[in-house]
C-alpha atoms as a PDB file:
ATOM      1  CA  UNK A   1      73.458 -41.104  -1.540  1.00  0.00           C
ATOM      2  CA  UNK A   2      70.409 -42.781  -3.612  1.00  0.00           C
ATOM      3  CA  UNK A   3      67.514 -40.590  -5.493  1.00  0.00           C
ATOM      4  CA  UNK A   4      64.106 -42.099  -5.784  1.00  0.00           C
ATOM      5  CA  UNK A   5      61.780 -40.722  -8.711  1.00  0.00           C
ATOM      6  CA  UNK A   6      58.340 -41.410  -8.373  1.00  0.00           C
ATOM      7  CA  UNK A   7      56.241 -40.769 -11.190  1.00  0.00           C
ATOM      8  CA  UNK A   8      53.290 -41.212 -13.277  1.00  0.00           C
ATOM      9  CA  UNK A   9      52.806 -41.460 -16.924  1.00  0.00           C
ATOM     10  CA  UNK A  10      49.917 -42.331 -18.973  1.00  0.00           C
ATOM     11  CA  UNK A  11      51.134 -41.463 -22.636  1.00  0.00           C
ATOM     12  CA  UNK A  12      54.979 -41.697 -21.839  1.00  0.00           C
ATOM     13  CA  UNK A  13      55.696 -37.793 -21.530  1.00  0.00           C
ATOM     14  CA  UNK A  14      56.769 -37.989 -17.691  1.00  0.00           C
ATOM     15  CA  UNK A  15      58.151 -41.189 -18.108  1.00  0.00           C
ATOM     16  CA  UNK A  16      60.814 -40.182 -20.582  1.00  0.00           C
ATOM     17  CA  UNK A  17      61.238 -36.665 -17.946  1.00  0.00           C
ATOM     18  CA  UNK A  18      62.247 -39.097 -15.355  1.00  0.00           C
ATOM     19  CA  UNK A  19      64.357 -41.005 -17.515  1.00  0.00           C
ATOM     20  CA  UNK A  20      66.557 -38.454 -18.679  1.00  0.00           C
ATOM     21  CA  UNK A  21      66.492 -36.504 -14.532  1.00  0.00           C
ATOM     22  CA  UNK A  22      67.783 -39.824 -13.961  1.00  0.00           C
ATOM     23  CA  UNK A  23      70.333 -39.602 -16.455  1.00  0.00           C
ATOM     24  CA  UNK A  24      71.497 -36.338 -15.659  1.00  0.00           C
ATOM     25  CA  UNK A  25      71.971 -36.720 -11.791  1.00  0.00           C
ATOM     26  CA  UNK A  26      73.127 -40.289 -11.744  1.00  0.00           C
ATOM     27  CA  UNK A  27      72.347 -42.846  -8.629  1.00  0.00           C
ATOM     28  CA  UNK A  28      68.657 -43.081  -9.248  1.00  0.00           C
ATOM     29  CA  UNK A  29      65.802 -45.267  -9.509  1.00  0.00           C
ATOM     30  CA  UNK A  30      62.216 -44.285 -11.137  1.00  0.00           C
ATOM     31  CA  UNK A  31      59.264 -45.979  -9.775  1.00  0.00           C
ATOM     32  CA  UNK A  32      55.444 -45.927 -10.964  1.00  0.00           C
ATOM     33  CA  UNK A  33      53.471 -44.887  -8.146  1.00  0.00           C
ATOM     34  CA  UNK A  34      51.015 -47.369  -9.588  1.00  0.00           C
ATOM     35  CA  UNK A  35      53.463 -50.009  -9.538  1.00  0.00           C
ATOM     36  CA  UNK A  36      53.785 -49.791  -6.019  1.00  0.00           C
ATOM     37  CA  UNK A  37      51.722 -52.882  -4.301  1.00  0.00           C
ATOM     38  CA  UNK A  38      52.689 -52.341  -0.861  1.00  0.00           C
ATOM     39  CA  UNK A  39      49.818 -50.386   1.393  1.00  0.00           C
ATOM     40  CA  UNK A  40      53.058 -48.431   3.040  1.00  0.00           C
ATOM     41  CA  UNK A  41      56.060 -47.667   1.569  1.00  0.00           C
ATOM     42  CA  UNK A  42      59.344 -46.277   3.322  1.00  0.00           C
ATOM     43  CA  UNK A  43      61.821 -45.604   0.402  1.00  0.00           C
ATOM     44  CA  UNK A  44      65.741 -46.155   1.440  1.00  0.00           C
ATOM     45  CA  UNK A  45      66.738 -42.931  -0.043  1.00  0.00           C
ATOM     46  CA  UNK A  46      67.614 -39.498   1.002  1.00  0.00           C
ATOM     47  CA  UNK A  47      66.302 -37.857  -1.775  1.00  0.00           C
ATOM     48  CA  UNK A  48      62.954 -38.286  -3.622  1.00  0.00           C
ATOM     49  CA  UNK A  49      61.445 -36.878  -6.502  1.00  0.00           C
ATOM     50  CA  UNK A  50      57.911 -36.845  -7.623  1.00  0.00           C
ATOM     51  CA  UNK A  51      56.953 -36.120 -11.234  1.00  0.00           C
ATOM     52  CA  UNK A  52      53.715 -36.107 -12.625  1.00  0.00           C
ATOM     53  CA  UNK A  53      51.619 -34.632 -15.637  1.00  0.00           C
ATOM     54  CA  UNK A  54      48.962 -31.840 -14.692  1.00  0.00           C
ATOM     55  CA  UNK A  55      45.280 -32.586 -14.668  1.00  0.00           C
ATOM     56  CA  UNK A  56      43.023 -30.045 -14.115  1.00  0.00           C
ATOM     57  CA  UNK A  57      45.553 -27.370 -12.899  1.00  0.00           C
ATOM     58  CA  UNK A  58      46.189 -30.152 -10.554  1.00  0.00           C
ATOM     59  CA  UNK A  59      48.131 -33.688  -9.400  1.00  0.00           C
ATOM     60  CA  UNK A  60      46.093 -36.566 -10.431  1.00  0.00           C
ATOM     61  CA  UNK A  61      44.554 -38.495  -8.136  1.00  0.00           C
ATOM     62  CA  UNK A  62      46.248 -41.288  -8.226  1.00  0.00           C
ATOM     63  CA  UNK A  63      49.514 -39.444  -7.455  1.00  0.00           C
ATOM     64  CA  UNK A  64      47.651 -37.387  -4.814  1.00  0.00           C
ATOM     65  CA  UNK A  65      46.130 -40.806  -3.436  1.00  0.00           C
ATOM     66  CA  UNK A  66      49.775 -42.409  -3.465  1.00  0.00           C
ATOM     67  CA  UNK A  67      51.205 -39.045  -1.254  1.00  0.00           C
ATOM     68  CA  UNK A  68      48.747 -38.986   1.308  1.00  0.00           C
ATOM     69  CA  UNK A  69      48.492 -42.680   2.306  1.00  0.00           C
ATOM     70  CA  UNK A  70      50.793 -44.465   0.820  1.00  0.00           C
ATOM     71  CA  UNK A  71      54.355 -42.790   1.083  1.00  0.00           C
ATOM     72  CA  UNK A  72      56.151 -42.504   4.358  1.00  0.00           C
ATOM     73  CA  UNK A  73      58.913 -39.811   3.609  1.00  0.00           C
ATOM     74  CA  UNK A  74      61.870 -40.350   5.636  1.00  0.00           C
ATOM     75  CA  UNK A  75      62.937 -38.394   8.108  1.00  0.00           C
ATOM     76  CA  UNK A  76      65.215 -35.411   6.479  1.00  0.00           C
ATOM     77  CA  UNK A  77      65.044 -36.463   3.215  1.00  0.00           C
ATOM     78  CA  UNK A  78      65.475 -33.819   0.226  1.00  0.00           C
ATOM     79  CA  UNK A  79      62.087 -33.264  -1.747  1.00  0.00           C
ATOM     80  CA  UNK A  80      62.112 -32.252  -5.006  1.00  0.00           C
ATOM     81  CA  UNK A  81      58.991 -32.198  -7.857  1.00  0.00           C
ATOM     82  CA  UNK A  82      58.876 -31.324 -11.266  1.00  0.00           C
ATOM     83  CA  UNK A  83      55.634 -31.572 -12.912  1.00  0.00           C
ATOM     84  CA  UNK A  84      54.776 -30.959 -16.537  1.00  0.00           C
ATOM     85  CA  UNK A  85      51.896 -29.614 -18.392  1.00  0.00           C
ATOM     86  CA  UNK A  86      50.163 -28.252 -21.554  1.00  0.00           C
ATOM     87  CA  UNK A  87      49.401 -24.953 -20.822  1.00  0.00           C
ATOM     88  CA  UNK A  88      49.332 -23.792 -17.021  1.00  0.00           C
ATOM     89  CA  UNK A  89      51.150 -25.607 -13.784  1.00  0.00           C
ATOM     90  CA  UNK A  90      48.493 -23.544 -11.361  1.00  0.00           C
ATOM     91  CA  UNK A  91      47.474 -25.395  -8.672  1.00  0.00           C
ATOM     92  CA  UNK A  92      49.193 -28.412  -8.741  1.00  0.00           C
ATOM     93  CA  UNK A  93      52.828 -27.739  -6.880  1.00  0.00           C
ATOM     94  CA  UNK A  94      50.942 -25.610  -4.570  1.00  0.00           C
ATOM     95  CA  UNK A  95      48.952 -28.835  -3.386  1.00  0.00           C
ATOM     96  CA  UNK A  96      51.811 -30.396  -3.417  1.00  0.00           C
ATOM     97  CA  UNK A  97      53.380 -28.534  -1.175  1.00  0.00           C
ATOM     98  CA  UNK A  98      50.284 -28.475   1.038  1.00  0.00           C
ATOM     99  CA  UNK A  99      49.570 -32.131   1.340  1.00  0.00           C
ATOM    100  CA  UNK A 100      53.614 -32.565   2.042  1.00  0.00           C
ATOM    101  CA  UNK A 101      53.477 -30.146   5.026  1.00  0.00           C
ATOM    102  CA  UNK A 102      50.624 -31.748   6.221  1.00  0.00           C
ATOM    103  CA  UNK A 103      53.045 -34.619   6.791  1.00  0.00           C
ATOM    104  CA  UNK A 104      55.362 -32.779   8.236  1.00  0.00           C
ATOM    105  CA  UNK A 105      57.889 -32.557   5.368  1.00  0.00           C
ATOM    106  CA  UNK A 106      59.028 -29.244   3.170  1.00  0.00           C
ATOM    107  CA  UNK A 107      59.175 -29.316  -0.787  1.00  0.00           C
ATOM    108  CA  UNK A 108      62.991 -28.117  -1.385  1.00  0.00           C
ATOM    109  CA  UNK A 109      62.355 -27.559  -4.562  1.00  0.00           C
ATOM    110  CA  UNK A 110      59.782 -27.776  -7.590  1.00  0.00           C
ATOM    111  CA  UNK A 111      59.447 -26.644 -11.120  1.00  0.00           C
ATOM    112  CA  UNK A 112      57.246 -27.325 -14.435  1.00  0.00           C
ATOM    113  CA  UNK A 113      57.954 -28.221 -17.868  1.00  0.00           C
ATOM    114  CA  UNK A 114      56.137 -27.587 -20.976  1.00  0.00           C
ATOM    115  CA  UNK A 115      55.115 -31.057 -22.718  1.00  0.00           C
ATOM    116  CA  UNK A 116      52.568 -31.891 -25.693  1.00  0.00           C
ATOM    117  CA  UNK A 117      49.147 -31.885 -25.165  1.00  0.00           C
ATOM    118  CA  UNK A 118      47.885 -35.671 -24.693  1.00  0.00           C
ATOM    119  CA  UNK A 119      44.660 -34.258 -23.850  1.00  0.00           C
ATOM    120  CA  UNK A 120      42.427 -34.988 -26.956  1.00  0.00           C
ATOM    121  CA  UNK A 121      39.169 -33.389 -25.761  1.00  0.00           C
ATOM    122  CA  UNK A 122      41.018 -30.323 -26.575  1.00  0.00           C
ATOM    123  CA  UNK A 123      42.640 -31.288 -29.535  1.00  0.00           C
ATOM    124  CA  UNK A 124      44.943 -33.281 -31.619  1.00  0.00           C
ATOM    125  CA  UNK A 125      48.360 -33.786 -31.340  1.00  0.00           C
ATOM    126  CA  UNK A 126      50.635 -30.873 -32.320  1.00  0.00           C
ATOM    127  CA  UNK A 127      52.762 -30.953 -35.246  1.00  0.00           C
ATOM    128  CA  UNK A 128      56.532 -32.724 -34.926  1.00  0.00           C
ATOM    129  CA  UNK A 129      58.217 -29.132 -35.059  1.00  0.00           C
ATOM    130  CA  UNK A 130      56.367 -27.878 -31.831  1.00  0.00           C
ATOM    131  CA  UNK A 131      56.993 -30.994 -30.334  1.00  0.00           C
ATOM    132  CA  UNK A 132      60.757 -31.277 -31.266  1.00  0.00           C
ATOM    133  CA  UNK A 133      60.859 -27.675 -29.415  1.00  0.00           C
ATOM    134  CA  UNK A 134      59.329 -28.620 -26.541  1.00  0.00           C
ATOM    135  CA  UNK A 135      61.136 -31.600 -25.475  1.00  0.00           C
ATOM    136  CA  UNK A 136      64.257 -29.683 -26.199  1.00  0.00           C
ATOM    137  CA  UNK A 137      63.402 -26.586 -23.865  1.00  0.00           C
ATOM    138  CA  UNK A 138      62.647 -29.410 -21.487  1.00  0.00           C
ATOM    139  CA  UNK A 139      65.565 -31.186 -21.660  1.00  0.00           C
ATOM    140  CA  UNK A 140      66.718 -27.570 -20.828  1.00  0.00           C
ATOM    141  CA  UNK A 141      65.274 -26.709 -18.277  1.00  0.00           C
ATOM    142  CA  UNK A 142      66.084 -30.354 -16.511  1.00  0.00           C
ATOM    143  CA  UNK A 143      69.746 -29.817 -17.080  1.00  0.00           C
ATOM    144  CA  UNK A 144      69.457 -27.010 -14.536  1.00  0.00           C
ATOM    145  CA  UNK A 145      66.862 -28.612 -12.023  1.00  0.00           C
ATOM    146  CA  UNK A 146      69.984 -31.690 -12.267  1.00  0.00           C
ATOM    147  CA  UNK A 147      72.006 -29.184 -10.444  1.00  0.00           C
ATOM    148  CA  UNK A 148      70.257 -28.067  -8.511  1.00  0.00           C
ATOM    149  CA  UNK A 149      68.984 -31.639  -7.269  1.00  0.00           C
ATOM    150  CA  UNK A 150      72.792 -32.522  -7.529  1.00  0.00           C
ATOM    151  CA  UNK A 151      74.048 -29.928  -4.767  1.00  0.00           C
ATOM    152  CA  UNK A 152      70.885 -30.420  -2.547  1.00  0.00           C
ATOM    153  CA  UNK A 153      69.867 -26.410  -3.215  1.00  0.00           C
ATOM    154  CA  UNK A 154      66.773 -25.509  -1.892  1.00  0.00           C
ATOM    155  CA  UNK A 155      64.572 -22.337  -2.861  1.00  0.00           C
ATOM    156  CA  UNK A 156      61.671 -21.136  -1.659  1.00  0.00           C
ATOM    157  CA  UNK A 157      58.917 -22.858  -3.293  1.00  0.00           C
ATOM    158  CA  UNK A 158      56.657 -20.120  -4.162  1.00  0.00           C
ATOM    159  CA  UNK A 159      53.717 -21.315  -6.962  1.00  0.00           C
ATOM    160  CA  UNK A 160      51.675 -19.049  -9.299  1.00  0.00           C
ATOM    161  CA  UNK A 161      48.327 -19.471  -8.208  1.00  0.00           C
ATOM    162  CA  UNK A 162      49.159 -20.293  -4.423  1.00  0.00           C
ATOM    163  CA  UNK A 163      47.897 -17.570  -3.557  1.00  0.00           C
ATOM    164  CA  UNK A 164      44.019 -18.390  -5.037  1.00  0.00           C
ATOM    165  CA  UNK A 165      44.714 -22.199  -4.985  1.00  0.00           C
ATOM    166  CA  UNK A 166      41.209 -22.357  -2.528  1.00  0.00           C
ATOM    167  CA  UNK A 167      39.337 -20.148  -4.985  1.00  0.00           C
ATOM    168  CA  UNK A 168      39.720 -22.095  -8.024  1.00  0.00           C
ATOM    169  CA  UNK A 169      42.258 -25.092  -8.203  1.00  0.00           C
ATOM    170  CA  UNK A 170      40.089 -26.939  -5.465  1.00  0.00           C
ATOM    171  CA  UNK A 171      37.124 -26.215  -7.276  1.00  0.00           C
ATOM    172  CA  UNK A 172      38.454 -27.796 -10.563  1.00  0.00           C
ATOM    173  CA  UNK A 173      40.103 -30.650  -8.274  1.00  0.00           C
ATOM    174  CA  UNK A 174      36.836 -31.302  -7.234  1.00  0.00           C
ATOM    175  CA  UNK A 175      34.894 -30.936 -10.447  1.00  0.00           C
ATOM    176  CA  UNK A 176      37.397 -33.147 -12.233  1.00  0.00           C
ATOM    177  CA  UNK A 177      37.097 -36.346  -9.609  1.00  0.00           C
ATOM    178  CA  UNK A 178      33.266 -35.941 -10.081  1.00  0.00           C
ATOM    179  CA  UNK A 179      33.838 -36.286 -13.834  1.00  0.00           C
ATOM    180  CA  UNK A 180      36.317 -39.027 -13.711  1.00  0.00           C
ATOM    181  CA  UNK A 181      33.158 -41.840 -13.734  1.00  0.00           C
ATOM    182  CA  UNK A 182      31.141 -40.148 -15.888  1.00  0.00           C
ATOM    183  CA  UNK A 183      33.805 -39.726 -18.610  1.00  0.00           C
ATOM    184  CA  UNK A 184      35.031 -42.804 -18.150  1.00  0.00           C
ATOM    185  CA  UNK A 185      31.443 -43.955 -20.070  1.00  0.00           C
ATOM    186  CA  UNK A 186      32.426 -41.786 -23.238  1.00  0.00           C
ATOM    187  CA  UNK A 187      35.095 -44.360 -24.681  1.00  0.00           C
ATOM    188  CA  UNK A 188      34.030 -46.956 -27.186  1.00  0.00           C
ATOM    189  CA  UNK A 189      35.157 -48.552 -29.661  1.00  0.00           C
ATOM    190  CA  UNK A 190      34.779 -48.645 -33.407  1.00  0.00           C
ATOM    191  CA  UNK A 191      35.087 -51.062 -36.331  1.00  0.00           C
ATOM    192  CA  UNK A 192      38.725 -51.135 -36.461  1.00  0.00           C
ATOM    193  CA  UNK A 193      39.203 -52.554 -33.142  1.00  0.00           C
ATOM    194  CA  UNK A 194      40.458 -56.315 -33.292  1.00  0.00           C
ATOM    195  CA  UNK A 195      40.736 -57.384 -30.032  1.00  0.00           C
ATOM    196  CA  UNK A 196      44.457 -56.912 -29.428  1.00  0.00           C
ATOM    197  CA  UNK A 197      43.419 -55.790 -25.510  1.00  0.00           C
ATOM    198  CA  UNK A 198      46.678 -53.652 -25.676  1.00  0.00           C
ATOM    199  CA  UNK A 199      44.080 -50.921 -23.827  1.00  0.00           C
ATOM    200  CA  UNK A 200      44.002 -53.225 -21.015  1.00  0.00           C
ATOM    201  CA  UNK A 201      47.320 -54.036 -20.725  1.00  0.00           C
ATOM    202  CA  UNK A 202      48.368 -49.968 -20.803  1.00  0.00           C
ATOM    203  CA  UNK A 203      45.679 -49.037 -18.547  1.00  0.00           C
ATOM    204  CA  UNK A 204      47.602 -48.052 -14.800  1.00  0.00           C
ATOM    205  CA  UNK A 205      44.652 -48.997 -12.964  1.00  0.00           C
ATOM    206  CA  UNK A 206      43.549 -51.945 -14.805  1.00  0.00           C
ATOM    207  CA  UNK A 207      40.246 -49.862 -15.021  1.00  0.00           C
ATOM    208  CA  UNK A 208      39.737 -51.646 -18.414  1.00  0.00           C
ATOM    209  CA  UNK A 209      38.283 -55.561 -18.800  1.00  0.00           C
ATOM    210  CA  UNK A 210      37.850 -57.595 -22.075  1.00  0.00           C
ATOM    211  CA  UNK A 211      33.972 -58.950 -22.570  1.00  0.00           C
ATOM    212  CA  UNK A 212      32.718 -60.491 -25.947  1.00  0.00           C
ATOM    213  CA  UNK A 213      36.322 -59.752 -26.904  1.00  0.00           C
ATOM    214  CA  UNK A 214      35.786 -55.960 -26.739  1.00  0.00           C
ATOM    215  CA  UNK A 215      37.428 -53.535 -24.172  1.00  0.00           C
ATOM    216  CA  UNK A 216      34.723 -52.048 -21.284  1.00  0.00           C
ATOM    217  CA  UNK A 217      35.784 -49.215 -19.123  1.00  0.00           C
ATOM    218  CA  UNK A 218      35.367 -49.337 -15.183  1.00  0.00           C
ATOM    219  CA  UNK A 219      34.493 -46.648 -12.965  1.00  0.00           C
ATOM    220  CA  UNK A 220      38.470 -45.924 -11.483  1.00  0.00           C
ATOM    221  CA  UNK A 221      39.206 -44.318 -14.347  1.00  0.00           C
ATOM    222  CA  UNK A 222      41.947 -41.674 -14.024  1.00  0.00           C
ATOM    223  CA  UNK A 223      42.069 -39.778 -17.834  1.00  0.00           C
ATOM    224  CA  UNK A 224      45.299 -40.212 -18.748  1.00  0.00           C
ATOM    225  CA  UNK A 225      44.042 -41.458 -22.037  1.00  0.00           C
ATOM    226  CA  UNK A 226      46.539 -44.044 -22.322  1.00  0.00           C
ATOM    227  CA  UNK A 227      44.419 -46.965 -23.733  1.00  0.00           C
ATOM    228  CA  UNK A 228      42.979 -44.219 -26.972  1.00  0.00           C
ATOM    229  CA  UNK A 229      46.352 -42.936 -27.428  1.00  0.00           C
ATOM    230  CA  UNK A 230      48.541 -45.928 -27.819  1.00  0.00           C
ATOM    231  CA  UNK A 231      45.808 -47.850 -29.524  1.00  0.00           C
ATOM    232  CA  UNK A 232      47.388 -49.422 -32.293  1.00  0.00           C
ATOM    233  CA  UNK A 233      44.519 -49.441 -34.879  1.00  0.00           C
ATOM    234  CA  UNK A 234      42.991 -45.785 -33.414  1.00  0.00           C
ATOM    235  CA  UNK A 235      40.118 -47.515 -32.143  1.00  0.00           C
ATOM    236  CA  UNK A 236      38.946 -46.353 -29.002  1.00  0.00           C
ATOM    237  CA  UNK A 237      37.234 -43.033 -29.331  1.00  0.00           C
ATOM    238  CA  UNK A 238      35.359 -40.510 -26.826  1.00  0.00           C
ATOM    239  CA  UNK A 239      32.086 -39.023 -27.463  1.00  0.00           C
ATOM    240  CA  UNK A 240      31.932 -35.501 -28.634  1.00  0.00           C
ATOM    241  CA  UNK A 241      35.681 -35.867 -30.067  1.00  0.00           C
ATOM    242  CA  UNK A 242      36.315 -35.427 -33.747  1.00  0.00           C
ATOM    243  CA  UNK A 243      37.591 -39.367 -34.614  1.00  0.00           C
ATOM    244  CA  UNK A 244      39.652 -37.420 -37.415  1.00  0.00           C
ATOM    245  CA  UNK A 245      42.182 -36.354 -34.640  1.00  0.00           C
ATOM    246  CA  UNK A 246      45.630 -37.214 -34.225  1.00  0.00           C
ATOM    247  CA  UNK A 247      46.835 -39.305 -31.407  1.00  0.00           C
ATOM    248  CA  UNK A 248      50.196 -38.520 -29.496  1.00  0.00           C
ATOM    249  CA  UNK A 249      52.732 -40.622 -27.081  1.00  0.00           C
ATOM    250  CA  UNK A 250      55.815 -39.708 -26.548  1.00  0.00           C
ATOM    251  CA  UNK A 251      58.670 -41.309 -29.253  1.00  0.00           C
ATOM    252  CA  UNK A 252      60.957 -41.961 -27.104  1.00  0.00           C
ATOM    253  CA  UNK A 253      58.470 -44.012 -24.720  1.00  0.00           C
ATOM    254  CA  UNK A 254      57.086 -47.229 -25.937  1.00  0.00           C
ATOM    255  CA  UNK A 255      54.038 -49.391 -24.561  1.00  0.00           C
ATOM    256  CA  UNK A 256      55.892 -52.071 -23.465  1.00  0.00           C
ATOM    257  CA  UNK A 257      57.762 -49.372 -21.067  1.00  0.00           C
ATOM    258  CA  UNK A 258      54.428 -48.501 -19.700  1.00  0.00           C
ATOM    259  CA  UNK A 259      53.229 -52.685 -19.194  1.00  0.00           C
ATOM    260  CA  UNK A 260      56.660 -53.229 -17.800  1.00  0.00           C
ATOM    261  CA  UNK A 261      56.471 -50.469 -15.326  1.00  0.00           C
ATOM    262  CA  UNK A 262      53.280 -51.739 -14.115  1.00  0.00           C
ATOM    263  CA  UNK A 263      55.227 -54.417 -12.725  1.00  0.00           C
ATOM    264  CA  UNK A 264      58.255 -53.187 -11.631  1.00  0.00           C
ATOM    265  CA  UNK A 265      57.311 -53.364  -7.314  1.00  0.00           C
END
């Protein structure tokens, strides 16, 4: 009996998640959904996992994208998701949970961690001792979802915010696919860039392209901020963000992790 994680990390936080789920229930293989270069994919597993960060009380897109027309779930197959988040979960398992049973498959079971902010619009990154805490709550709260995942339980998968998902998770789903070209235009860089093209290397959608040796941002941008925050030199900044701020990845998660994983189907 094989598990299959599918995931997505920009700044290594569900990355190192699925690493240590993987740990804890043995038998199982983590894929990044944007490693996956096949237009249709039937996994040989009977269990699969999905983990994800939230953006905008959502999935993001390119996990949503990868669901609906990529994935071919097979046929009784345990579901299970865990996403994680920086202040609310909301929407996102609740679409989930939708766009599965549009497919004609049932979530099992789901839950949310609690994981540093990456998110640098709304701030830096938090100090190490609210960090440390986190990823130990987390590690936590996975030892328990292991079980679970372990003896095949299954719970009904009730979501805060189900209930006004229409009223206001769409509406920031929306919003925040609208936004994803125009912010996309806020990075640049400043004087201490030197070239190194690590941003384009990191990006998961190879939205990012070298010209007069300086990085330039596409338009298939997805936010997960993973070419400002593993910038070696602090480089690549947004406009309307304080320069001043600290960046955050994950220590247990290094960029080569995220480049390899890019290649891993």
């Amino acid at each position: 009996m094989k598990t299959i994680i599918y995931y997505f990390s920009g700044t290594g936080n569900t990355l190192a998640l699925a690493r240590q789920l993987s740990g804890k229930i043995g038998n199982t293989e983590t894929i990044a959904v944007n490693a996956v270069k096949q237009e249709r994919i039937k996994p040989d597993a009977d269990c699969i996992g999905f983990m994800f960060p939230v953006y905008a009380l959502n999935m993001p897109r390119i996990f949503d994208n990868f669901i609906r027309y990529k994935l071919q779930v097979p046929e009784n197959a345990y579901l299970f998701a865990i996403s994680n988040y920086a202040s609310l979960e909301f929407g996102a398992m609740a679409q989930l949970k939708k766009l599965l049973k549009s497919k004609g498959h049932t979530l099992n079971l789901a839950g949310g961690v609690k994981m540093p902010s990456n998110y640098i619009p709304f701030g830096g990154a938090e100090s190490e001792k609210t960090q440390t805490g986190k990823f130990l709550s987390a590690d936590a709260a996975l030892a328990a979802m292991a079980e679970l995942i372990k003896n095949r339980s299954s719970h009904p998968c009730h979501f805060f915010g189900e209930s006004v998902y229409r009223l206001i998770s769409v509406l920031a789903w929306r919003s925040f696919k609208k936004r994803l070209v125009k912010d996309a235009a806020r990075f640049y860089t400043d004087d201490n860039c030197n070239s190194c093209g690590l941003c384009m290397k990191v990006c998961p959608v190879k939205n990012i392209h070298l010209a007069m040796n300086k990085p330039v941002w596409g338009d298939n941008c997805e936010q997960c901020l993973a070419c400002l925050q593993w910038c070696p030199n602090q480089a690549i900044q947004m406009l309307g963000v304080n320069p001043a701020r600290s960046r955050y990845h994950h220590p247990d998660v290094n960029i080569n992790d995220l480049i390899n994983a890019k290649a891993d189907n």
